[in-house]
Protein backbone atom coordinates (compact mmCIF):
# COMPACT_ATOMS: atom_id res chain seq x y z
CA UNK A 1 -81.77 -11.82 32.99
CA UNK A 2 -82.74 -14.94 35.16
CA UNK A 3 -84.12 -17.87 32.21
CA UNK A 4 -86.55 -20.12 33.49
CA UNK A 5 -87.07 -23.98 32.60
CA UNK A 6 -89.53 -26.44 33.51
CA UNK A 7 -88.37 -28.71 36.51
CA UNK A 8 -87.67 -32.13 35.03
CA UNK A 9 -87.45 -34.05 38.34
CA UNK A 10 -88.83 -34.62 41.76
CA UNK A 11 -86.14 -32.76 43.50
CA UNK A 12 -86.09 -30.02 40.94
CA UNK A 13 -89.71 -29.53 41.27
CA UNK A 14 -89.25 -29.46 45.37
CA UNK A 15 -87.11 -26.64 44.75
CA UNK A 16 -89.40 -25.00 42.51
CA UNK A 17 -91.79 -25.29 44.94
CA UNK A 18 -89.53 -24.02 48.37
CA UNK A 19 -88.11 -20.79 45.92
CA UNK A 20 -92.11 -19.60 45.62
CA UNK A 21 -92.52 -19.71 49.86
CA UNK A 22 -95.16 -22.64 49.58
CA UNK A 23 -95.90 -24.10 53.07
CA UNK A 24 -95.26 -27.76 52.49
CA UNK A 25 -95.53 -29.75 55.54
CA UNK A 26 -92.74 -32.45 56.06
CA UNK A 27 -95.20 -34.95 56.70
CA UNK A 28 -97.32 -34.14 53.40
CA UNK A 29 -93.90 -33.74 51.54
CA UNK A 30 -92.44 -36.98 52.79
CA UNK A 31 -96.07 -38.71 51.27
CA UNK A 32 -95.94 -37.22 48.02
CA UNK A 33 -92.30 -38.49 47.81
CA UNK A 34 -92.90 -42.21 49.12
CA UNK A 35 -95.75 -42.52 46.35
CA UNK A 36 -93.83 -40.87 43.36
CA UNK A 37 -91.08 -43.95 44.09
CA UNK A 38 -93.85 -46.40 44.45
CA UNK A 39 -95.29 -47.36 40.67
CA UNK A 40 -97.47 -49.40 42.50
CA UNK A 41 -99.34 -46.82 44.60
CA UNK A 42 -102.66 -46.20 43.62
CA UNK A 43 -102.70 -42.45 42.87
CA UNK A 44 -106.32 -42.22 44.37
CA UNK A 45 -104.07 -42.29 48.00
CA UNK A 46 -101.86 -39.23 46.24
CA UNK A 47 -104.46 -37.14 45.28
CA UNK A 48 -105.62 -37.49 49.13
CA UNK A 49 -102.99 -36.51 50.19
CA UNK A 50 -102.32 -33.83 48.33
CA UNK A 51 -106.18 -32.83 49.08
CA UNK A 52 -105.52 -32.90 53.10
CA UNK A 53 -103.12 -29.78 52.11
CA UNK A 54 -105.20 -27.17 51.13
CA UNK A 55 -102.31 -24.42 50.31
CA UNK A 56 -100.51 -27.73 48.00
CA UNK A 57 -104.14 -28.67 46.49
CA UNK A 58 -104.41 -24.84 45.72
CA UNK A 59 -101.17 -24.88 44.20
CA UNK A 60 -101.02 -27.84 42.32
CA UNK A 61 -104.49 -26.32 40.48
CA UNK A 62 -103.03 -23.34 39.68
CA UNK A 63 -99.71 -24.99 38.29
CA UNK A 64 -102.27 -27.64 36.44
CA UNK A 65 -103.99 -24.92 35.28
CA UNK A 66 -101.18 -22.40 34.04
CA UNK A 67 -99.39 -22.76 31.00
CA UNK A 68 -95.52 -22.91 30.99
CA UNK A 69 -93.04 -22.46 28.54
């Protein structure tokens, strides 16, 4: 029996995210990255980009809106 845990880090949460078949573009992958290593980014500019992705914005709602133990 497999036991899941909560992903702790960025690349933890990219794998996460490659295991369930999600179709991240490099380009929208390679944003998310360069603003979760900038503190100074405004994170009006991530949620944009994450909004340009409409399979990512669809999944990041469903993840927000899931519980997970």
């Amino acid at each position: 029996m497999k036991t899941e845990t909560t992903p702790t880090g960025l690349d933890e949460w990219v794998e996460l995210i490659r295991a369930q078949e999600m179709p991240i573009f490099d380009d929208t992958a390679h944003k998310v990255i360069a603003f979760a290593d900038d503190e100074l980014a405004p994170i009006s500019e991530l949620a944009g980009v994450i909004l340009r992705d409409a399979s990512l914005t669809a999944r990041v709602l469903k993840l927000a809106n899931s519980i997970l133990l």
